[in-house]
Protein backbone atom coordinates (compact mmCIF):
# COMPACT_ATOMS: atom_id res chain seq x y z
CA UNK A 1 -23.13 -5.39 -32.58
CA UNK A 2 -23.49 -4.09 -36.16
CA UNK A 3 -25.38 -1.12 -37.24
CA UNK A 4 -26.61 0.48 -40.14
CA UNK A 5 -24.15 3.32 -39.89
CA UNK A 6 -21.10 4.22 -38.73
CA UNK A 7 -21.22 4.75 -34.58
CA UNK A 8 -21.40 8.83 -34.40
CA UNK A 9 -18.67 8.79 -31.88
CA UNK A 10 -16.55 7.77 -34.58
CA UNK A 11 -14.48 10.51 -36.56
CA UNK A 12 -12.44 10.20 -39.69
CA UNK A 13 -10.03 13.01 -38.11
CA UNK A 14 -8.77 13.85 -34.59
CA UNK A 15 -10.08 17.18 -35.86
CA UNK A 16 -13.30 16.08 -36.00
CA UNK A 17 -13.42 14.47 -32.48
CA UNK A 18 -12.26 17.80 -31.17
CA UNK A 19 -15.91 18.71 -32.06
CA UNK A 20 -17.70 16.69 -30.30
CA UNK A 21 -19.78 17.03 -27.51
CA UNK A 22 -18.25 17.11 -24.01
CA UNK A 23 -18.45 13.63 -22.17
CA UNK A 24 -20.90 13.25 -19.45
CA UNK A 25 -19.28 10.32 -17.78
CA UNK A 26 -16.05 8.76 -16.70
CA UNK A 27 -15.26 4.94 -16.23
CA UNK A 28 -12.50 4.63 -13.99
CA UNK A 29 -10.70 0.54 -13.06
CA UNK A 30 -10.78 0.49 -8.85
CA UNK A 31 -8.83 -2.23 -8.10
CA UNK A 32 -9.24 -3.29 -4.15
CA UNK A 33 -6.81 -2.73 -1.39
CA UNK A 34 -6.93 -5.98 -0.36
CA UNK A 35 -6.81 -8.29 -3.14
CA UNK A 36 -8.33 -11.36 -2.15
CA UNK A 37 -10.90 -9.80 0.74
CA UNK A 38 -13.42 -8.65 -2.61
CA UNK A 39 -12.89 -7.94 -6.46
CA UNK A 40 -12.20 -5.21 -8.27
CA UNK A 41 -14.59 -3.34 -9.30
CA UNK A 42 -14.80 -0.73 -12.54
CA UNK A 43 -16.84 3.20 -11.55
CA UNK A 44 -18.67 5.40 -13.14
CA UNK A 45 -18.07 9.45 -12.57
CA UNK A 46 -20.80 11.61 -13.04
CA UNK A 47 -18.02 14.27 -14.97
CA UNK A 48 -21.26 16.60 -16.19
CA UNK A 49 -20.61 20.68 -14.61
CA UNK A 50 -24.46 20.84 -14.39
CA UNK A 51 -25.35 18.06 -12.86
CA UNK A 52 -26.19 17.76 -8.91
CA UNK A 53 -23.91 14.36 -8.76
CA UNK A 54 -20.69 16.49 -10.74
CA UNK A 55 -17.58 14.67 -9.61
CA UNK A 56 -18.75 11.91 -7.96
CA UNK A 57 -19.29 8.25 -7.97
CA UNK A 58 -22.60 7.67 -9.56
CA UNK A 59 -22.25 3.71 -10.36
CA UNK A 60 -20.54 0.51 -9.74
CA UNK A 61 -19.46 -2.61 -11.22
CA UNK A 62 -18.26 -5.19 -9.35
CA UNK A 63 -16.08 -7.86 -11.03
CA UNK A 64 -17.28 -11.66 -10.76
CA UNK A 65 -13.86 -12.54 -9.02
CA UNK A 66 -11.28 -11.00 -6.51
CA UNK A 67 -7.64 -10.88 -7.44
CA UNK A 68 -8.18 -9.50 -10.72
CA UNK A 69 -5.75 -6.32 -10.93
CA UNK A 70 -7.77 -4.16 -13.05
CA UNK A 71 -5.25 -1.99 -15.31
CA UNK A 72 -5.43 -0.47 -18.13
CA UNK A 73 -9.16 -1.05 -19.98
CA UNK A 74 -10.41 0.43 -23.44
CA UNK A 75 -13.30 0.19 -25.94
CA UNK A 76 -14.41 -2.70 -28.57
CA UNK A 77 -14.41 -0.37 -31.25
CA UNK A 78 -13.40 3.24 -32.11
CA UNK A 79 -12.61 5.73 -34.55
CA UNK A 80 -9.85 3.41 -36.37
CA UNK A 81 -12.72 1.25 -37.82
CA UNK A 82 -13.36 4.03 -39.93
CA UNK A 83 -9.94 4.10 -41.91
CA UNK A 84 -10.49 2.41 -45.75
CA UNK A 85 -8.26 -0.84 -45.01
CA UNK A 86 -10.53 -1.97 -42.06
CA UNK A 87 -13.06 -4.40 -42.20
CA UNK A 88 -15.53 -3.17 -39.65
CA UNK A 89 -16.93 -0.10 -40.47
CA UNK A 90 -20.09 -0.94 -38.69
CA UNK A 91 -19.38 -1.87 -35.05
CA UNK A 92 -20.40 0.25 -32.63
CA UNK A 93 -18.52 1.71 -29.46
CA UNK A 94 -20.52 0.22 -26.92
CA UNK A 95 -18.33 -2.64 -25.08
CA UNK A 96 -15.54 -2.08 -22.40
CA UNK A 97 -12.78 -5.17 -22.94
CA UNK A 98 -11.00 -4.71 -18.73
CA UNK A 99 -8.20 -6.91 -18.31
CA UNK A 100 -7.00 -8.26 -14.97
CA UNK A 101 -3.69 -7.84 -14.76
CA UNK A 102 -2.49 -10.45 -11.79
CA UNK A 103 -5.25 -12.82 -13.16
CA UNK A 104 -5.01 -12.86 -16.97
CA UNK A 105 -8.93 -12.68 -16.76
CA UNK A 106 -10.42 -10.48 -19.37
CA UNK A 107 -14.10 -8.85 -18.63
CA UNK A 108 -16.10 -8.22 -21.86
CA UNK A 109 -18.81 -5.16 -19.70
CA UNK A 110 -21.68 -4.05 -21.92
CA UNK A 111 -22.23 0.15 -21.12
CA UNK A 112 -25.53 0.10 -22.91
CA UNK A 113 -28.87 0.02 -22.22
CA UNK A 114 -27.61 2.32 -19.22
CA UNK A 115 -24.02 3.41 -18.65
CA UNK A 116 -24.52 4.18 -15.80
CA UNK A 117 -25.05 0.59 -14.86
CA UNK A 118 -22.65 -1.53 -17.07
CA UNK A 119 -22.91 -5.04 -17.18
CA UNK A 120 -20.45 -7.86 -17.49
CA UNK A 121 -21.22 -9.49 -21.19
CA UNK A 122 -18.79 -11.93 -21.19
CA UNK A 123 -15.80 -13.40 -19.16
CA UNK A 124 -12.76 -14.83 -20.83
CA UNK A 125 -10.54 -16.68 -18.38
CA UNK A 126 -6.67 -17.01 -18.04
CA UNK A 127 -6.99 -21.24 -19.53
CA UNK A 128 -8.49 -20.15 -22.51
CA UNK A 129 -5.74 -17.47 -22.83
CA UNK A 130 -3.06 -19.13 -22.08
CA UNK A 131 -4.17 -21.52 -24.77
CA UNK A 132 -4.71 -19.50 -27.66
CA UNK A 133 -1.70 -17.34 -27.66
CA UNK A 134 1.06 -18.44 -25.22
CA UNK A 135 0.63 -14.84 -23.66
CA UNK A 136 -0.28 -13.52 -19.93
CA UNK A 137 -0.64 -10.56 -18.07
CA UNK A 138 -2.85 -8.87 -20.46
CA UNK A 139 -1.91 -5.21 -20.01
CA UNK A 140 -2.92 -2.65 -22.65
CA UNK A 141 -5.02 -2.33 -25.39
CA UNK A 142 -6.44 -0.77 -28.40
CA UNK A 143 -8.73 -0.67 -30.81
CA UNK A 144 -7.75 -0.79 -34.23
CA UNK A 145 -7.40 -2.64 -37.95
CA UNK A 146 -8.03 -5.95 -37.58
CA UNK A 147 -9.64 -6.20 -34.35
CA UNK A 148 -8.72 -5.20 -30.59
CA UNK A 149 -5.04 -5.39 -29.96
CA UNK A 150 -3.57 -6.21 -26.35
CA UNK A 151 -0.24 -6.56 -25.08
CA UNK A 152 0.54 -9.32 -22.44
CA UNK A 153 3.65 -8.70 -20.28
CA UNK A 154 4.61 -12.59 -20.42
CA UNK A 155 4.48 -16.62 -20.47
CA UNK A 156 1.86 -18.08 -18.21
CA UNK A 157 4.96 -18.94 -15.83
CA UNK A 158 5.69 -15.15 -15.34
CA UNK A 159 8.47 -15.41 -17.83
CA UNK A 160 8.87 -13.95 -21.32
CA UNK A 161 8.71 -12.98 -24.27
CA UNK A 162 5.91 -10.78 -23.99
CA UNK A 163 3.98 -9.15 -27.09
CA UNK A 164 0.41 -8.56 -28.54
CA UNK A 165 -2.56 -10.52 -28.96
CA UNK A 166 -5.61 -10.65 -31.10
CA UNK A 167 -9.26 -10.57 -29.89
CA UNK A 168 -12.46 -10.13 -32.31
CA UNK A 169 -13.87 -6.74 -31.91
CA UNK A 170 -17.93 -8.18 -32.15
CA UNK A 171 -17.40 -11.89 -30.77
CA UNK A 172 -14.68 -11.23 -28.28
CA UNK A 173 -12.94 -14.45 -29.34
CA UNK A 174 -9.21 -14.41 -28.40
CA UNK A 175 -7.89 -15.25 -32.20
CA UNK A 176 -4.36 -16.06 -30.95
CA UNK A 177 -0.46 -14.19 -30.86
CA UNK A 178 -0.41 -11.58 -33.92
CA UNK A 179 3.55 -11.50 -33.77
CA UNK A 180 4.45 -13.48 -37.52
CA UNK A 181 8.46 -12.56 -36.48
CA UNK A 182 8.99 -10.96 -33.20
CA UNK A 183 13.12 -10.57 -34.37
CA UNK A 184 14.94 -9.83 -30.82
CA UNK A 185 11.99 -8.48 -28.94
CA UNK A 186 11.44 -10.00 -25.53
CA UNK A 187 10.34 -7.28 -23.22
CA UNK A 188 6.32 -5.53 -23.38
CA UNK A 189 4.34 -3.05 -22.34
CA UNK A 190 2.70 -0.95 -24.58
CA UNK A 191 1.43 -0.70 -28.15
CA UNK A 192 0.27 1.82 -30.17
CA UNK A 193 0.63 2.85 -34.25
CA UNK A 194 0.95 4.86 -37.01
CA UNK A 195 -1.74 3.37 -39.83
CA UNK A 196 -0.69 5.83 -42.32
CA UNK A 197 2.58 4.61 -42.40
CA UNK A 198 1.90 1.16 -41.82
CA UNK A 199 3.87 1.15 -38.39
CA UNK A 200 3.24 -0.40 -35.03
CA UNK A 201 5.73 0.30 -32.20
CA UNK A 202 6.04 -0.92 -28.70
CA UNK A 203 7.87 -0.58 -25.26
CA UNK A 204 8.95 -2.70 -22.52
CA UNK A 205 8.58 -2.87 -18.86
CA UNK A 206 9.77 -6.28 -17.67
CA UNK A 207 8.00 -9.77 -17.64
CA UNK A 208 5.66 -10.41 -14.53
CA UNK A 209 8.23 -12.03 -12.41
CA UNK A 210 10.39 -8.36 -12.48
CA UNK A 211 6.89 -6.59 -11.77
CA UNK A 212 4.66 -8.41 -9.72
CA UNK A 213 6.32 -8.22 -6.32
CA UNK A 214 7.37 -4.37 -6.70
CA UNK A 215 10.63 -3.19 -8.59
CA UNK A 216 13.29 -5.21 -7.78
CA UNK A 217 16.63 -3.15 -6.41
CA UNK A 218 19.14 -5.64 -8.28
CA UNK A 219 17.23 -6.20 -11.32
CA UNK A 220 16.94 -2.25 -12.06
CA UNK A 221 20.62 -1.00 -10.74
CA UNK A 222 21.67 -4.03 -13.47
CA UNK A 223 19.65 -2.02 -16.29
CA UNK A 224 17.51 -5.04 -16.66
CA UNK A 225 13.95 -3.75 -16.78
CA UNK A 226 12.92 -2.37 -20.80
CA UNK A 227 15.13 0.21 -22.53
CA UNK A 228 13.95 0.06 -26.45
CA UNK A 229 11.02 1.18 -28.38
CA UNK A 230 10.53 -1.62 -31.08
CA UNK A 231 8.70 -0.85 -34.64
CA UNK A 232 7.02 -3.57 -36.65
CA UNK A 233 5.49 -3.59 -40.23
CA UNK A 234 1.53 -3.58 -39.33
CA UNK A 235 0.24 -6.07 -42.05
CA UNK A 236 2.99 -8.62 -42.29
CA UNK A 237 3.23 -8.34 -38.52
CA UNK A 238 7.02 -8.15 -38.97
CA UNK A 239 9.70 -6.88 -36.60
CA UNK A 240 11.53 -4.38 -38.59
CA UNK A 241 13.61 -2.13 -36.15
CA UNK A 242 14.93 -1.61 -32.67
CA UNK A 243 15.90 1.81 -31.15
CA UNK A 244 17.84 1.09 -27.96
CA UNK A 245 17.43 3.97 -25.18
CA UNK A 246 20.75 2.82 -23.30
CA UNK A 247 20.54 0.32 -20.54
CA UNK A 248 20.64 3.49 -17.85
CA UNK A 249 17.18 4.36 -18.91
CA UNK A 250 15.05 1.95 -17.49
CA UNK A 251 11.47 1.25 -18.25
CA UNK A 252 10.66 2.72 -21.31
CA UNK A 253 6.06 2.79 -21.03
CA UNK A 254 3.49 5.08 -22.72
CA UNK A 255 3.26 5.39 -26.41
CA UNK A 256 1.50 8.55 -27.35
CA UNK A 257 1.93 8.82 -31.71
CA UNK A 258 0.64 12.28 -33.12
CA UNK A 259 -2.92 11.80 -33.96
CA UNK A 260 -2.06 13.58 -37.78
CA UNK A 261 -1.90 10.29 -39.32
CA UNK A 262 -0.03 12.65 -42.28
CA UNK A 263 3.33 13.04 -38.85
CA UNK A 264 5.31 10.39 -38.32
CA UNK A 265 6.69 10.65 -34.73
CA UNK A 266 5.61 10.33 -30.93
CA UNK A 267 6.61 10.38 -27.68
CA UNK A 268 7.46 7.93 -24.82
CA UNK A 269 8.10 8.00 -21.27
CA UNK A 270 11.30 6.72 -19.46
CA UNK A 271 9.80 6.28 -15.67
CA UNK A 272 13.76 6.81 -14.11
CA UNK A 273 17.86 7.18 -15.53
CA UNK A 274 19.99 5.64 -13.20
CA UNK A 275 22.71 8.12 -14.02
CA UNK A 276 21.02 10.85 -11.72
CA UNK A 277 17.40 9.42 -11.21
CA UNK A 278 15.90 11.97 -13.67
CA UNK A 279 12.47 10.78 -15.91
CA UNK A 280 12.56 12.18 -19.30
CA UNK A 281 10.58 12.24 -22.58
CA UNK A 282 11.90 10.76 -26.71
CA UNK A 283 10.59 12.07 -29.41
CA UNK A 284 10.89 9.21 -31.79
CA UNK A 285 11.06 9.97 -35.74
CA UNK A 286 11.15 9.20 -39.38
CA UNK A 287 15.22 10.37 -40.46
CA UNK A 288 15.35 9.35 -44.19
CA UNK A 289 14.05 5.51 -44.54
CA UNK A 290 14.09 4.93 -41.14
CA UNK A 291 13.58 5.65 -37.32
CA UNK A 292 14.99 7.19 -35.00
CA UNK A 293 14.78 8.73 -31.54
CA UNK A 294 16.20 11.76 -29.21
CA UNK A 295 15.93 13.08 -25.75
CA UNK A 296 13.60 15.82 -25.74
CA UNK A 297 12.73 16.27 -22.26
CA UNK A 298 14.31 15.62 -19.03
CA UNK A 299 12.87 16.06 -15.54
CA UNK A 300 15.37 16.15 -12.63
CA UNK A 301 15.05 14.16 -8.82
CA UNK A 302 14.27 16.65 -6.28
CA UNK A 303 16.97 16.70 -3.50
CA UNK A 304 15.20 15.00 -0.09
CA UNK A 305 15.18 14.13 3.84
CA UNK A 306 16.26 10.42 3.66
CA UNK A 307 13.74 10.68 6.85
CA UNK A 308 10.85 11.58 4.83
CA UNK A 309 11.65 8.61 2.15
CA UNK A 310 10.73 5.39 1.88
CA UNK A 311 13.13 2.35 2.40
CA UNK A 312 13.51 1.78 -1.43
CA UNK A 313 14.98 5.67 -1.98
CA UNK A 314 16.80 6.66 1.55
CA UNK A 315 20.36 5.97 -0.12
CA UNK A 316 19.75 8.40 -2.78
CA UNK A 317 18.55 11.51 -0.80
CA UNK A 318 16.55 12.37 -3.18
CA UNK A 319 12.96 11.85 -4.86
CA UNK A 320 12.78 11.09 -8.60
CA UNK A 321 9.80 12.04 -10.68
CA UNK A 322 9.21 8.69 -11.86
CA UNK A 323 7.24 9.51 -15.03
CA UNK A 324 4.68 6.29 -15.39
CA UNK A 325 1.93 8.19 -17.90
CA UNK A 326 2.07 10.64 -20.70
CA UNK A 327 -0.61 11.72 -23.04
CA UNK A 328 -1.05 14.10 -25.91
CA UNK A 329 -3.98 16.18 -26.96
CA UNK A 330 -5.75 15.54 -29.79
CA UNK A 331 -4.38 18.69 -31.75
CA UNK A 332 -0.97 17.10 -31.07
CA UNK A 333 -0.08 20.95 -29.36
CA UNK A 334 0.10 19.90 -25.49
CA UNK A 335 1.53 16.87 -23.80
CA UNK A 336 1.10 16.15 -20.52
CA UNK A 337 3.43 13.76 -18.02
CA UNK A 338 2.53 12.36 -14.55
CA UNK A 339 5.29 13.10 -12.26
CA UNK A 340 4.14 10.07 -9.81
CA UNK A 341 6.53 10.27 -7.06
CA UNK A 342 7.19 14.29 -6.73
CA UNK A 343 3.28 14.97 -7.43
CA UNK A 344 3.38 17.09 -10.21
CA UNK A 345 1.12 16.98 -13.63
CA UNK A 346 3.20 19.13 -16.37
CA UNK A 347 2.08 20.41 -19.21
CA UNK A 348 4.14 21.31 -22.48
CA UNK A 349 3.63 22.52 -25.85
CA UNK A 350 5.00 20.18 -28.42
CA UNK A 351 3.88 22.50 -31.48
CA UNK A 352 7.60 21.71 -32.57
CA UNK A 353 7.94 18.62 -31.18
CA UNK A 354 11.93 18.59 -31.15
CA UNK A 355 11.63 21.18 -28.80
CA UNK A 356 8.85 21.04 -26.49
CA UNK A 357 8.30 24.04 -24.00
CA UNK A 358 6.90 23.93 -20.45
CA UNK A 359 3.49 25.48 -20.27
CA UNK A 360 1.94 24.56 -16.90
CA UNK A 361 1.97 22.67 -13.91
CA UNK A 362 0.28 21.77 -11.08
CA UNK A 363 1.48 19.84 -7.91
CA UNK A 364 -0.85 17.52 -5.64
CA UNK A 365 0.84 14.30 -3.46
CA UNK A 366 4.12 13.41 -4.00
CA UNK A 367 5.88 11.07 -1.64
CA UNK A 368 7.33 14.31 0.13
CA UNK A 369 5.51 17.18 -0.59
CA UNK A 370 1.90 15.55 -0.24
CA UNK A 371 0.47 18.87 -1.89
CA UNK A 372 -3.22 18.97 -0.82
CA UNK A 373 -6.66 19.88 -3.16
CA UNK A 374 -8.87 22.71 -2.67
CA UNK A 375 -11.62 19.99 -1.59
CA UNK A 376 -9.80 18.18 0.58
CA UNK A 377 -8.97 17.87 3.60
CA UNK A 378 -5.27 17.49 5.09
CA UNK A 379 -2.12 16.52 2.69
CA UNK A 380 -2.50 14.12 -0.17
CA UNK A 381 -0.33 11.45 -1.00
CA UNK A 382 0.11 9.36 -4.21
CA UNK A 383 0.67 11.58 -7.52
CA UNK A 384 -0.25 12.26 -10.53
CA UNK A 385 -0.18 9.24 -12.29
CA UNK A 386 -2.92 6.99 -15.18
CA UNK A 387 -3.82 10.42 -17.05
CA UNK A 388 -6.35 11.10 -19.84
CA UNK A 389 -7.37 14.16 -21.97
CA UNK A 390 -11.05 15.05 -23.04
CA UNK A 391 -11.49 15.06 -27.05
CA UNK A 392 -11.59 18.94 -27.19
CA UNK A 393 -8.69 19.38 -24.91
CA UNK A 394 -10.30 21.20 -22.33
CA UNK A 395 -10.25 18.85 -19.81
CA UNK A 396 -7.84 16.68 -18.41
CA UNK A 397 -8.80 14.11 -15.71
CA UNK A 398 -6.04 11.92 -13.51
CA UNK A 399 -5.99 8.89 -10.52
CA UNK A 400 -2.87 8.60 -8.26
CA UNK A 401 -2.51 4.79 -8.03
CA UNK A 402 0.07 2.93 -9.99
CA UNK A 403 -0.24 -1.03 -9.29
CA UNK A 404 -0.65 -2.29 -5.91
CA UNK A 405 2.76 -3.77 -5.35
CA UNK A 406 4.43 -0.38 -6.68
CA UNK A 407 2.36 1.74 -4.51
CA UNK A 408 3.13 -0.02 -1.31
CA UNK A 409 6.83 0.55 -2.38
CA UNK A 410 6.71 4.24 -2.39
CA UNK A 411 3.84 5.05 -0.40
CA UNK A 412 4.76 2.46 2.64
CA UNK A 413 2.00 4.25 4.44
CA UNK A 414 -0.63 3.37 2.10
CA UNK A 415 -2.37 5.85 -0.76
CA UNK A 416 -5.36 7.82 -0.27
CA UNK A 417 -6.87 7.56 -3.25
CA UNK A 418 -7.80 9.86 -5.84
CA UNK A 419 -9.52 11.67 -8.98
CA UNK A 420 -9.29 15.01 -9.68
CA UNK A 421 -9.85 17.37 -12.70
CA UNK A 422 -7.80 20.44 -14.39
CA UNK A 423 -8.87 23.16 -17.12
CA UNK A 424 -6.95 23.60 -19.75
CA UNK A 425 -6.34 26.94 -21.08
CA UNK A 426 -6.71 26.56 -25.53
CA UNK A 427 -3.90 29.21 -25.07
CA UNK A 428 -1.73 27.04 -22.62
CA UNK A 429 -1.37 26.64 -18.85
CA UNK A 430 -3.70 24.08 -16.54
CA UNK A 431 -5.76 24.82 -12.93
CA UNK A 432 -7.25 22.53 -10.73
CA UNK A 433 -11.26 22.43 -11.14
CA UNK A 434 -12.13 23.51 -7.44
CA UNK A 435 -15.03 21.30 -7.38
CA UNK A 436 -14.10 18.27 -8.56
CA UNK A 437 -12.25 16.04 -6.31
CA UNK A 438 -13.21 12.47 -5.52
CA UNK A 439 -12.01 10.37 -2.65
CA UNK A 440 -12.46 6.64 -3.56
CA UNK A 441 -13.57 4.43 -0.90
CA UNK A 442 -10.50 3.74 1.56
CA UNK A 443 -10.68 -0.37 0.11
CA UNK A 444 -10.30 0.98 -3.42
CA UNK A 445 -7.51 2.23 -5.24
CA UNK A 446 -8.25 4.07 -8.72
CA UNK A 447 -6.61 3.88 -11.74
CA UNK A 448 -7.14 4.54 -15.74
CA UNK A 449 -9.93 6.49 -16.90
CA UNK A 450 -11.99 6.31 -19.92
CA UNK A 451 -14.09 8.76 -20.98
CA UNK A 452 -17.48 7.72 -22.78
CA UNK A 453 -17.76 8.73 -26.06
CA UNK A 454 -13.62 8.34 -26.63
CA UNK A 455 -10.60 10.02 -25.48
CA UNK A 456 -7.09 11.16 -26.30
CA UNK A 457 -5.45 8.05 -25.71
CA UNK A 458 -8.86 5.75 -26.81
CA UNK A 459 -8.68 6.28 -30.62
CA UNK A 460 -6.52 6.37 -34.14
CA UNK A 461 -7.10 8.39 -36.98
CA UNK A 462 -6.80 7.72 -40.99
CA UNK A 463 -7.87 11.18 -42.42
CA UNK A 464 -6.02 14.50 -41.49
């Protein structure tokens, strides 16, 4: 919907953002333990210190259909629409766009009058989809020039290539494939950019018939699941370069660019190296008139009882951290990584971002450990895993499910689902907030979060 001025949640600088007030409320995708007993559903967290409901459930939207897979969700508009180059200065943040992964369906949820009580605008189904762009599995997406961008994992038989769509950020129309030249990309997973530079990049996973049943022993000790970062040029939608990560790092995911649209690098997650089942972190970079990319962090398995694993890890002894999030803070100082499988959330300073420097941690759930909360009651299970920062960096909020088939995988005995909080020290270091720890209901499993107002991971910048 158009409005006289610019929506006041948007910033022309991640400095700006840092600003602004604190959020009040959390949306966070549930999808539903059992997927065809009743939909999905997307909540609302009360995330307000002074209010009588802090940390709990406060609203609920059910989706229309079961099956859907929520995901990963994010906002019709955000800062981005700000930047000179963009034709729609004047949309306002108002509209959730929450993809169903399994289903291709894509909910269009309206937050306003009320956000506490969101309402489904729209529904966009997988036919309509399928025939625009070629493209299914709709999996992440973004905000930015042009529109909203989303990748899709695959073909509509569960096959590749995967890559990004286009959807109009006011009429929700799916406009069709935005890939002019896709050069030898195949493999998707997520996007993200650099507008100053005139740069998109993306990652791979694997196409939905490598995902959907759970990871797929042959597939991965093959090296067959995503090991390259690709970059494109932004306007002419051109692939322009391919950085290959070596076939023993499999399942290259999160983007996370620094917000300084004036820096040209980021970081990416590798979830597991099949040389000693470490996770690690790239830095990827400009080096003269091109890109490149380094190892910058590595995180090693933890020696285990094959008695205390599940089937998928007894041979190794050991559990690996399997990194499946990162984010960075909007000052580009801390990033943070989701140890899913050993239960740890780490934080490091990236101030020089070739050589980043552990600055907290915090362990709940892990296949083995099963670290409890303050709050709760008994050991936890799950980990650390969809992760998202507040604007001034003083909160960070995280779930502990990754995507049903996955989670039945490593947690054979089912996950207890999940939300917690941590403080962030300006200075470095994290805690656990005490008080904040909500249990979903045991038929719901959460996932990403989405903070109203914007987020770390929610918006791009054009201005330093």
């Amino acid at each position: 919907m158009p409005t006289w001025r610019p929506d006041p949640t948007f910033y022309p600088s991640a400095r700006m953002a840092m600003q602004a007030p604190p959020e009040k409320l959390a949306y966070v995708a549930m999808l539903n333990v059992e997927p065809q007993a009743r939909p999905d559903a997307l909540g609302v967290v009360d995330v307000d210190p002074a209010s009588s409901s802090y940390g709990k459930l406060v609203g609920q939207l059910d989706m229309p259909n079961a099956g859907d897979e929520l995901h990963h969700f994010g906002w019709n508009a955000c800062s981005s629409a700000l930047c000179p180059h963009t034709p729609h200065p004047h949309v306002e943040r108002r509209y959730l766009i929450v993809p169903g992964l399994r289903s291709s369906r894509i909910h269009v949820v309206d937050t306003k009058p009320d956000p506490r009580k969101p309402q489904i605008a729209r529904v966009i189904e997988a036919e309509e989809l399928h025939h625009r762009t070629g493209y299914s599995r709709p999996h992440t997406l973004h905000c930015g020039p042009e529109g909203i961008y989303v990748s899709a994992l695959g073909a509509p038989d569960g096959g590749g290539p995967g890559g990004i769509f286009l959807m109009n950020c006011e009429s929700f129309d799916v406009l069709g494939r935005w890939e002019v030249d896709r050069g030898p990309q195949h493999l998707a997973y997520d996007l993200w950019w650099h507008l100053g530079h005139d740069t998109l990049i993306t990652s791979e996973w694997g196409t939905p018939n490598m995902i959907e049943d759970g990871v797929v022993p042959e597939l991965l000790l093959a090296g067959k699941y995503g090991h390259q970062i690709h970059f494109w040029d932004l306007k002419k939608r051109r692939h322009s370069q391919v950085l290959d990560l070596g076939a023993e790092q499999q399942m290259v995911l999160e983007l996370r660019p620094a917000h300084d649209p004036t820096k040209a690098y980021g970081f990416v997650g590798v979830v597991v190296s099949l040389k000693d089942l470490s996770a690690s972190i790239w830095l990827w970079h400009r080096d003269g008139a091109a890109w490149a990319i380094r190892k910058v962090i590595e995180i090693p398995a933890e020696p285990a009882d094959p008695d205390a694993l599940p089937p998928l890890l007894k041979g190794f002894k050991a559990v690996p951290p399997l990194v499946t999030d990162i984010d960075l803070s909007l000052d580009d100082r801390f990033l943070y990584v989701s140890c899913w499988a050993t239960g740890e959330m780490r934080q490091y300073d990236v101030s020089d971002p070739f050589n980043p420097r552990l600055a907290g941690s915090v362990h709940i759930g892990g296949i083995v450990r099963q670290a409890g909360h303050p709050a709760a009651q008994g050991p936890l299970n799950g980990g650390p895993q969809m992760v998202e920062i507040s604007r001034d960096g003083k909160r960070v909020y995280f779930t502990n499910s990754l995507y049903r088939s996955w989670d039945e995988q490593f947690y054979p005995a089912g996950v207890r689902s999940w939300m917690v909080k941590l403080d962030a020290d300006p200075a470095g270091g994290i805690r656990l907030d005490e008080k904040f720890f909500l249990e979903f209901d045991p038929a719901f499993r959460g996932h990403q979060v989405r903070l109203e107002g914007g987020d770390a991971s929610s918006d791009s910048y054009c201005y330093p």
